[in-house]
PDB file of N, CA and C in Angstrom:
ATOM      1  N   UNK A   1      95.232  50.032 159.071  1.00  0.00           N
ATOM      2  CA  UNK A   1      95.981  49.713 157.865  1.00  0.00           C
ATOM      3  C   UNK A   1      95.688  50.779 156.815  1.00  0.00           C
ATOM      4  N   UNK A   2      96.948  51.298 156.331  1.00  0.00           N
ATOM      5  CA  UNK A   2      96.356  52.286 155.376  1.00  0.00           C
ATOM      6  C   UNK A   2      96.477  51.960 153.795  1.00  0.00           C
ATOM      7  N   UNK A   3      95.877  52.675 153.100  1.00  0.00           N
ATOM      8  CA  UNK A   3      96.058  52.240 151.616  1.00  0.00           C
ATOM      9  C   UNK A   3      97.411  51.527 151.103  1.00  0.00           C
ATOM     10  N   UNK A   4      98.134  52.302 151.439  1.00  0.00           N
ATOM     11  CA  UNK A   4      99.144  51.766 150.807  1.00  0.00           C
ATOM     12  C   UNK A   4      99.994  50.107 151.861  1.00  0.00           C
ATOM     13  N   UNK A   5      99.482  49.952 152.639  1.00  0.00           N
ATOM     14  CA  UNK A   5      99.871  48.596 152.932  1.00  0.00           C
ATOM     15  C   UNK A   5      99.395  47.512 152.371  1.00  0.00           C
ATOM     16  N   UNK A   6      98.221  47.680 151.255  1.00  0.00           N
ATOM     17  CA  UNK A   6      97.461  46.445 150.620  1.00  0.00           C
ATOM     18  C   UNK A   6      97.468  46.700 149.472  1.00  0.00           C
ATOM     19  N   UNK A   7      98.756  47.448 148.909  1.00  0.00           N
ATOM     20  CA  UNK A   7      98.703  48.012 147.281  1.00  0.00           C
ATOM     21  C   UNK A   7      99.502  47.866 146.913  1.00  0.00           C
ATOM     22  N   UNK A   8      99.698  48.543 145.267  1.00  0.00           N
ATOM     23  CA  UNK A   8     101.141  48.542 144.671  1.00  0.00           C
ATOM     24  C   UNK A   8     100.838  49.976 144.752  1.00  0.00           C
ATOM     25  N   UNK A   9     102.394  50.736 145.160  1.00  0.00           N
ATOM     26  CA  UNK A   9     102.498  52.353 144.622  1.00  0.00           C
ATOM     27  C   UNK A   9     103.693  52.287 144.150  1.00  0.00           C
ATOM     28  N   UNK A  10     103.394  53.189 143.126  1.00  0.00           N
ATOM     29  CA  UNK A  10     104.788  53.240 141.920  1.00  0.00           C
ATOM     30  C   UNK A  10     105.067  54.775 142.110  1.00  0.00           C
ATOM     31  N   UNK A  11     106.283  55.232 142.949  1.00  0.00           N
ATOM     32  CA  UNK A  11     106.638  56.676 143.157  1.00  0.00           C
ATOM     33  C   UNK A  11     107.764  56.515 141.559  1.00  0.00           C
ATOM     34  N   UNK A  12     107.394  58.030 141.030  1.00  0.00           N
ATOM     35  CA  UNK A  12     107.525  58.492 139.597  1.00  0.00           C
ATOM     36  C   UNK A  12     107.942  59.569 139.399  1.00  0.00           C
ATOM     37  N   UNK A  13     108.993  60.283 138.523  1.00  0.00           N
ATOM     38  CA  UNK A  13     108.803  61.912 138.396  1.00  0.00           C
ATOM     39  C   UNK A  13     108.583  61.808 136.618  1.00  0.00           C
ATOM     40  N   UNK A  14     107.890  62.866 136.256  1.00  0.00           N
ATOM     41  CA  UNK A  14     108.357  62.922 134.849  1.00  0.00           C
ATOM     42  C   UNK A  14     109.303  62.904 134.310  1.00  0.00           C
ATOM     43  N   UNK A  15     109.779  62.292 133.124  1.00  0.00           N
ATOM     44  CA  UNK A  15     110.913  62.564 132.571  1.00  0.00           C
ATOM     45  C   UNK A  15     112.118  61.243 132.633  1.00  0.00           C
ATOM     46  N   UNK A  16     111.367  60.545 132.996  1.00  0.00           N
ATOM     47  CA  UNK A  16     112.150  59.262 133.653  1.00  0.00           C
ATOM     48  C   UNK A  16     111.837  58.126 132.652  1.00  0.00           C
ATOM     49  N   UNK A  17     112.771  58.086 132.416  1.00  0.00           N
ATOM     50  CA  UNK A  17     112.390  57.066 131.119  1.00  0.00           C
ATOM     51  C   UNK A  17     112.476  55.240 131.788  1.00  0.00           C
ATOM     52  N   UNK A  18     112.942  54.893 132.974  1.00  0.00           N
ATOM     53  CA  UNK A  18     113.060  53.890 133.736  1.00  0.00           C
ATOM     54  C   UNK A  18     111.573  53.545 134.182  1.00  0.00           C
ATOM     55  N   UNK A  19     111.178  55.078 134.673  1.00  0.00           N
ATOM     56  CA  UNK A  19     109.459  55.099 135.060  1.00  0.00           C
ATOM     57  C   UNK A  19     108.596  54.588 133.686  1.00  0.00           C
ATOM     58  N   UNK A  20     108.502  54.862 132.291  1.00  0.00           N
ATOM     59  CA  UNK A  20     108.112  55.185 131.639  1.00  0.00           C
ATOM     60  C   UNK A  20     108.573  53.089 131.250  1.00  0.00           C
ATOM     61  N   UNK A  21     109.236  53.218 131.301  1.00  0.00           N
ATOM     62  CA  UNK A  21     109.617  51.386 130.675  1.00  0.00           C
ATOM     63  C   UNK A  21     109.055  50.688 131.688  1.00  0.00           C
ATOM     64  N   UNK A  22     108.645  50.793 133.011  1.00  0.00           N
ATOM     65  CA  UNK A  22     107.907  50.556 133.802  1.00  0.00           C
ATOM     66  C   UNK A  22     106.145  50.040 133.454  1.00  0.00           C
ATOM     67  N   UNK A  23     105.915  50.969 133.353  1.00  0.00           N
ATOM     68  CA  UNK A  23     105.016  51.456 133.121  1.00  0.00           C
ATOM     69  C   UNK A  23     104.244  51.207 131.763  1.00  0.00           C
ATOM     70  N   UNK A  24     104.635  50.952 130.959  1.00  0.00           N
ATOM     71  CA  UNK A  24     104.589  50.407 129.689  1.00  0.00           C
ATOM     72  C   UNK A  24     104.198  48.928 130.033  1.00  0.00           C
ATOM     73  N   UNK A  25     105.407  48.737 130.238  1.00  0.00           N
ATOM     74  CA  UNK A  25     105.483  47.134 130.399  1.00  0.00           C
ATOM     75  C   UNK A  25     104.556  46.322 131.192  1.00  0.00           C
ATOM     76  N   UNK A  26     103.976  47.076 132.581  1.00  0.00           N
ATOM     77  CA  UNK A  26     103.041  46.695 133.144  1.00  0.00           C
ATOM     78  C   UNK A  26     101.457  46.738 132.444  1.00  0.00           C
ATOM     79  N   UNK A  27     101.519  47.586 131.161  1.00  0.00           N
ATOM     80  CA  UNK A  27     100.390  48.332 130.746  1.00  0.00           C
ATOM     81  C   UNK A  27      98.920  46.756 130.691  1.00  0.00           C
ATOM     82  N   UNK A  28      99.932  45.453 130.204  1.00  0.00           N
ATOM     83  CA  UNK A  28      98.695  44.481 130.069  1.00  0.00           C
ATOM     84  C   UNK A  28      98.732  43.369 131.044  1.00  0.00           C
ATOM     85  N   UNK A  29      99.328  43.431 132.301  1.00  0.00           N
ATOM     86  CA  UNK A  29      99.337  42.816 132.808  1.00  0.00           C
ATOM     87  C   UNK A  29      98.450  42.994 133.845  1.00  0.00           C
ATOM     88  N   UNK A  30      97.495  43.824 133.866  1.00  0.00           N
ATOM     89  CA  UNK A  30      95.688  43.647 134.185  1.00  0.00           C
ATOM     90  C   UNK A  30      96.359  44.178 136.348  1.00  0.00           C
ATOM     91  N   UNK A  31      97.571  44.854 136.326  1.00  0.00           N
ATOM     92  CA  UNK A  31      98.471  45.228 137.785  1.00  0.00           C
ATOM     93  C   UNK A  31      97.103  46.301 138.050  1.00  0.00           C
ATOM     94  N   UNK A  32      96.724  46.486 139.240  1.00  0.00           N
ATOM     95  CA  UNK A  32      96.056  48.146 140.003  1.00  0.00           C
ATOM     96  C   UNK A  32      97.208  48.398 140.801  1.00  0.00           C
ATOM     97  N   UNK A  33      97.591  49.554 140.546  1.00  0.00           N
ATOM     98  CA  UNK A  33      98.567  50.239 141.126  1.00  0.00           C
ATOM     99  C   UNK A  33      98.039  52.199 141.465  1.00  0.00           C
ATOM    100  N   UNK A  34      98.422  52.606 142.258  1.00  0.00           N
ATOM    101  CA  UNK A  34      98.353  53.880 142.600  1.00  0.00           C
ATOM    102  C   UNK A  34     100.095  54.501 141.789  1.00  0.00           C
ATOM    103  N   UNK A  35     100.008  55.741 141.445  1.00  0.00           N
ATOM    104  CA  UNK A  35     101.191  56.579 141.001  1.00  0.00           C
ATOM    105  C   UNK A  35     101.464  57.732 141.512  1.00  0.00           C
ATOM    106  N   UNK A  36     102.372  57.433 142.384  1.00  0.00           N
ATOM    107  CA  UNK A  36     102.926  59.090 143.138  1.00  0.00           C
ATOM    108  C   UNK A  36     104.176  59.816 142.704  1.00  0.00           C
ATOM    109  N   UNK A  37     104.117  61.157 142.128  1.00  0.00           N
ATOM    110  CA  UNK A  37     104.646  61.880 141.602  1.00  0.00           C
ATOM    111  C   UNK A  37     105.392  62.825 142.555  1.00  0.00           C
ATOM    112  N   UNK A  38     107.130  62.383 142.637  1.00  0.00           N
ATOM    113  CA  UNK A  38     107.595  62.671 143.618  1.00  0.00           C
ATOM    114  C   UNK A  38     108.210  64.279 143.687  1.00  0.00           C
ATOM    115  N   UNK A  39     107.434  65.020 142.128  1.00  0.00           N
ATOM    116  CA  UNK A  39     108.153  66.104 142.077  1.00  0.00           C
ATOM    117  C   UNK A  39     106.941  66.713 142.773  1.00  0.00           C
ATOM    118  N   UNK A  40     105.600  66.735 143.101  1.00  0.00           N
ATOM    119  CA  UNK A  40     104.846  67.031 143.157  1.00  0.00           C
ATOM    120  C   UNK A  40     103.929  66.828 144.793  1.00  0.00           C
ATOM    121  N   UNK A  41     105.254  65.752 145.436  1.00  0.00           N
ATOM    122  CA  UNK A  41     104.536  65.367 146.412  1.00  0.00           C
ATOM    123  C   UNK A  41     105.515  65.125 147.028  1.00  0.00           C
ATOM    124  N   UNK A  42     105.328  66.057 148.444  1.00  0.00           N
ATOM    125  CA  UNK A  42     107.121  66.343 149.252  1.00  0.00           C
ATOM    126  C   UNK A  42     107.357  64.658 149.741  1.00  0.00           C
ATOM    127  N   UNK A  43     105.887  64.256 150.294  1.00  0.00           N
ATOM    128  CA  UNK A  43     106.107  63.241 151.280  1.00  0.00           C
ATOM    129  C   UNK A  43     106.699  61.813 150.802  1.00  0.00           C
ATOM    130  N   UNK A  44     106.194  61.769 149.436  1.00  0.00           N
ATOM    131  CA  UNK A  44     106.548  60.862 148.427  1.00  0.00           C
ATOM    132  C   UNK A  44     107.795  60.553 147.779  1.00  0.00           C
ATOM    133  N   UNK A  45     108.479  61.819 148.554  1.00  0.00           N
ATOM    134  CA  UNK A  45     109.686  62.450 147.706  1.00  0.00           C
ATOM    135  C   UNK A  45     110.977  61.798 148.954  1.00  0.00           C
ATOM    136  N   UNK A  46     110.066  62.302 149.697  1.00  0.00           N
ATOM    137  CA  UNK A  46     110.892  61.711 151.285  1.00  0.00           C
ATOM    138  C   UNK A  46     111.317  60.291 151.705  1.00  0.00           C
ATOM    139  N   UNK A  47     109.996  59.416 150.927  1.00  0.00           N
ATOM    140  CA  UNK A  47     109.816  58.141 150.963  1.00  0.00           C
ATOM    141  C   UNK A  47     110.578  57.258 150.737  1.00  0.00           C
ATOM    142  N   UNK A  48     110.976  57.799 149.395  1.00  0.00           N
ATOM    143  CA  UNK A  48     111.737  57.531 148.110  1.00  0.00           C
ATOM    144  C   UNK A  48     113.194  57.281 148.735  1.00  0.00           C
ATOM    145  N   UNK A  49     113.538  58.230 148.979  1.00  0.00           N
ATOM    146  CA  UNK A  49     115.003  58.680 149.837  1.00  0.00           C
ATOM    147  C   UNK A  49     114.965  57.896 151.155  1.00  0.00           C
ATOM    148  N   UNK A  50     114.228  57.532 151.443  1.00  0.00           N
ATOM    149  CA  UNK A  50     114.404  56.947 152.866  1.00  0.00           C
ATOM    150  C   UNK A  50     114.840  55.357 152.846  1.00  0.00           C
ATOM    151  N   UNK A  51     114.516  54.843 151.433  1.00  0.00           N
ATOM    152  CA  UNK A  51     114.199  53.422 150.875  1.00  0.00           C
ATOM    153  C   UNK A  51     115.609  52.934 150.081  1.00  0.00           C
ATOM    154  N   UNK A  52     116.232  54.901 149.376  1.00  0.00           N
ATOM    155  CA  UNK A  52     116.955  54.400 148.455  1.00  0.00           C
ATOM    156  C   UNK A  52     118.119  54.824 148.883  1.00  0.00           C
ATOM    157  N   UNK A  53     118.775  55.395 149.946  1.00  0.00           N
ATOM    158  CA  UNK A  53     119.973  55.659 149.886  1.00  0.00           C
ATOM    159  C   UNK A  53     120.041  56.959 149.806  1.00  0.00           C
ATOM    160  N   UNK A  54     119.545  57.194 150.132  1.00  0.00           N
ATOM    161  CA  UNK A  54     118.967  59.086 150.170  1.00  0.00           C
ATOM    162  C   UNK A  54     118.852  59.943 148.961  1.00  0.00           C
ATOM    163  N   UNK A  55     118.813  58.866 147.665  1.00  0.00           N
ATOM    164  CA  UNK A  55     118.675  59.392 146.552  1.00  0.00           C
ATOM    165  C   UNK A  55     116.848  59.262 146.149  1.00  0.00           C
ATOM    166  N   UNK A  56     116.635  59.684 145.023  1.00  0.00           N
ATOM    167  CA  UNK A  56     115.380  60.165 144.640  1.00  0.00           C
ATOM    168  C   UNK A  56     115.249  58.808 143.289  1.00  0.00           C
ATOM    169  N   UNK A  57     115.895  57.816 143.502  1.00  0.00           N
ATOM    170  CA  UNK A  57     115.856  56.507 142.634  1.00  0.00           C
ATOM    171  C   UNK A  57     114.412  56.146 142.160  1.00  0.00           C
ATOM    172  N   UNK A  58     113.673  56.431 140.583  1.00  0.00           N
ATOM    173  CA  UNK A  58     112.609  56.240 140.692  1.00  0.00           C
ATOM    174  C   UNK A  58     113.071  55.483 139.378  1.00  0.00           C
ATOM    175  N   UNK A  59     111.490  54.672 139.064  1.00  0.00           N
ATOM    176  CA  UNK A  59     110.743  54.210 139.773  1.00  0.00           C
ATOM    177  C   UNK A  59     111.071  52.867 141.078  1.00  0.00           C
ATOM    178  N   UNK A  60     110.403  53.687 142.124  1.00  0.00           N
ATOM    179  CA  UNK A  60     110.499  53.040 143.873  1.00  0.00           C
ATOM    180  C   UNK A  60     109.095  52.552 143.246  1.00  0.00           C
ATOM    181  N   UNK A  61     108.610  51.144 143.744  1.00  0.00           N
ATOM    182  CA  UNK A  61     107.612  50.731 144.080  1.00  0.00           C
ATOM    183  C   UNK A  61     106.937  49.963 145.400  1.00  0.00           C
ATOM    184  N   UNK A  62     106.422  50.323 146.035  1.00  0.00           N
ATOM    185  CA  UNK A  62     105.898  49.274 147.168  1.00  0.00           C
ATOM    186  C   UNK A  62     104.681  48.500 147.048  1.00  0.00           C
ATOM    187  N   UNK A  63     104.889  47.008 147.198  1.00  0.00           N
ATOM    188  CA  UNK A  63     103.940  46.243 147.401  1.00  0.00           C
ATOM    189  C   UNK A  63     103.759  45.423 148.917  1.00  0.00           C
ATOM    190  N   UNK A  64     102.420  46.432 149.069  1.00  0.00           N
ATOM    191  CA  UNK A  64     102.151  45.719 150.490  1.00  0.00           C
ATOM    192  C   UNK A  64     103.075  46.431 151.500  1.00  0.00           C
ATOM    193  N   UNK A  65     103.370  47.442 150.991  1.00  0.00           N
ATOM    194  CA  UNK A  65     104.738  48.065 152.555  1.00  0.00           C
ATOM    195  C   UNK A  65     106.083  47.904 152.221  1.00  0.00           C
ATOM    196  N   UNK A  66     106.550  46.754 150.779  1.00  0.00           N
ATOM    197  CA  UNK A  66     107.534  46.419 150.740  1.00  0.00           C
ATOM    198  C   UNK A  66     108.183  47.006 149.852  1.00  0.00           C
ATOM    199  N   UNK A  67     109.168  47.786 150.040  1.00  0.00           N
ATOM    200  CA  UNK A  67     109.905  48.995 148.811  1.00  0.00           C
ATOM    201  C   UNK A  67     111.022  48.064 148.141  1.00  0.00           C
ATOM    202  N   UNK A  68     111.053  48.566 147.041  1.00  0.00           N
ATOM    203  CA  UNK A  68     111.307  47.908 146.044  1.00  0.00           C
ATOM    204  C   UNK A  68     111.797  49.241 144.935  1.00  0.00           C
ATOM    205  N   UNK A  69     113.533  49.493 145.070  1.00  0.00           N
ATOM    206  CA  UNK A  69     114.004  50.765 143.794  1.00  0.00           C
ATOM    207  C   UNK A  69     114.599  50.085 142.537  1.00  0.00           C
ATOM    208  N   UNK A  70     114.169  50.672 141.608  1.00  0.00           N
ATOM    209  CA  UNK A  70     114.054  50.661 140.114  1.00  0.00           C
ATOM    210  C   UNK A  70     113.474  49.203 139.918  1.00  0.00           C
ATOM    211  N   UNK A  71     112.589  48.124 140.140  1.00  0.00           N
ATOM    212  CA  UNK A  71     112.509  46.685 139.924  1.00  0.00           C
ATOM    213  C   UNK A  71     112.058  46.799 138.266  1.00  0.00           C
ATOM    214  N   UNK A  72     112.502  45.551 138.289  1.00  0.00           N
ATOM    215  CA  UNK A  72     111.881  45.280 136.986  1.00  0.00           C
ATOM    216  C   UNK A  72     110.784  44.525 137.059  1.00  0.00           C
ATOM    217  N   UNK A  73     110.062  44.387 135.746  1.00  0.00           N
ATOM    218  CA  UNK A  73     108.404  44.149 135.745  1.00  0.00           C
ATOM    219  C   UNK A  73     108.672  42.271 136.234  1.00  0.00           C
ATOM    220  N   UNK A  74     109.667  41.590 136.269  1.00  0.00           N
ATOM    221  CA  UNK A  74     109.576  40.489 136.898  1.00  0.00           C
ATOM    222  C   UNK A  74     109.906  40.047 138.145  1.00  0.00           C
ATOM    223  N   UNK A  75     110.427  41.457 138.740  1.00  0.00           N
ATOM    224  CA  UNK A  75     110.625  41.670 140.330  1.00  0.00           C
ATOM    225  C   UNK A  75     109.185  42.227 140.679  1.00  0.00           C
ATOM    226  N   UNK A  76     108.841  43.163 140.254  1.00  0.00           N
ATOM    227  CA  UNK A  76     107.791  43.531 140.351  1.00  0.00           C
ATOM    228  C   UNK A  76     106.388  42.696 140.491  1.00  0.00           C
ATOM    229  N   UNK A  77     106.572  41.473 139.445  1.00  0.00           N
ATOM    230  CA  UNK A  77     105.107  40.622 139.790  1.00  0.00           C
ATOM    231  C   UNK A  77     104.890  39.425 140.783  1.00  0.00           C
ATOM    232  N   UNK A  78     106.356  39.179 140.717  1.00  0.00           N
ATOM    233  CA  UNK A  78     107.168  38.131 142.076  1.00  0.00           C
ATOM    234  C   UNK A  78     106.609  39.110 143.517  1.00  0.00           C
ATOM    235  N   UNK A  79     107.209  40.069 143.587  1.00  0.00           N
ATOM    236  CA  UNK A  79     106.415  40.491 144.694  1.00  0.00           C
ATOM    237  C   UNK A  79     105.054  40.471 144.851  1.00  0.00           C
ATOM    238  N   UNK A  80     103.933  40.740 143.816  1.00  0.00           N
ATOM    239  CA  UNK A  80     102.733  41.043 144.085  1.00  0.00           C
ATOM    240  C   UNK A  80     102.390  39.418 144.291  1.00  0.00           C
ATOM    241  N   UNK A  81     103.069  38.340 143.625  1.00  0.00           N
ATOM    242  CA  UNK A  81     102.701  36.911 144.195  1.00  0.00           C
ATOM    243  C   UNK A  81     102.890  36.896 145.551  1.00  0.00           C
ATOM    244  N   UNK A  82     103.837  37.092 146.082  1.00  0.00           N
ATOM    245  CA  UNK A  82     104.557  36.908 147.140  1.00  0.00           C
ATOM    246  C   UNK A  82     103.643  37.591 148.478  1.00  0.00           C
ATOM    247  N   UNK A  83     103.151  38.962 148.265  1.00  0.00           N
ATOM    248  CA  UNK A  83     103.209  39.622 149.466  1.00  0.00           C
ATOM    249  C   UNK A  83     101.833  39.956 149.060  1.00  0.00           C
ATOM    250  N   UNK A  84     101.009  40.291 148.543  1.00  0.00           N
ATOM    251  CA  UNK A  84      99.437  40.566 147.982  1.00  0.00           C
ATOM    252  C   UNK A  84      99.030  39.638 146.058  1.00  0.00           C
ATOM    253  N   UNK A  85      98.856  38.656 146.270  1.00  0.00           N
ATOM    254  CA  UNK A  85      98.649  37.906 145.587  1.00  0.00           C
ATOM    255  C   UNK A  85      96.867  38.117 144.930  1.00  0.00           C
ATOM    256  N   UNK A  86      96.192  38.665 145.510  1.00  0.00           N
ATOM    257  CA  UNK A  86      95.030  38.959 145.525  1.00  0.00           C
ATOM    258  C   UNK A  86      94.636  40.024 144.360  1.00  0.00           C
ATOM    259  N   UNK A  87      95.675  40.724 144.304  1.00  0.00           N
ATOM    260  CA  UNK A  87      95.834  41.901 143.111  1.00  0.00           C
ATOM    261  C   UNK A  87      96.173  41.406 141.804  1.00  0.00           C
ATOM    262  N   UNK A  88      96.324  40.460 141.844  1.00  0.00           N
ATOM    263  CA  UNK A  88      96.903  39.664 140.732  1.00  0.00           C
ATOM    264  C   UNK A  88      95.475  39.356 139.574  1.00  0.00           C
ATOM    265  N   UNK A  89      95.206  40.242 138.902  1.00  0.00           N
ATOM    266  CA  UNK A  89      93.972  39.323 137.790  1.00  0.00           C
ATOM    267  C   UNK A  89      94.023  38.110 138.026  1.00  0.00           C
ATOM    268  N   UNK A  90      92.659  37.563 137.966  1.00  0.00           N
ATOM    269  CA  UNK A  90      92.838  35.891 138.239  1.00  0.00           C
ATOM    270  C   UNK A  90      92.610  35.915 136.347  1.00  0.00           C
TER     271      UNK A  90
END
């Protein structure tokens, strides 16, 4: 099992203001997440596209394996109940 099957990863490029409202919004909700920067990281970049329609749709997040393009922070915590609940601040 590798890291990212028991995590949240939030693939990101700069400049993304979708990423950035993301990201914010998660800021107090106590989330551990990893951040992959898809301008910066081919494989991440590939990922992305493979999930979204062959576009570069960020922010992609996966929880637990499960991709998830542009969610919002209440799609976003529904999943982490759902599929790794454990990440969740008690």
């Amino acid at each position: 099992m590798s890291e990212e099957d028991d995590s949240v990863v939030m693939y990101w490029r700069p400049g993304c203001a979708f990423c950035m409202n993301l990201r914010l919004s998660l800021l107090f909700s106590r989330l551990r997440y990893t951040k992959r920067n898809i301008r910066h990281d081919k494989d991440a970049a590939a990922f992305v596209r493979s999930v979204a329609d062959g576009n570069e749709t960020v922010p992609t997040v996966t929880v637990a394996g499960h991709a998830m393009v542009n969610p919002s922070k209440r799609q976003l915590l529904d999943a982490v109940r759902e599929y790794a609940p454990h990440l969740l601040a008690s």
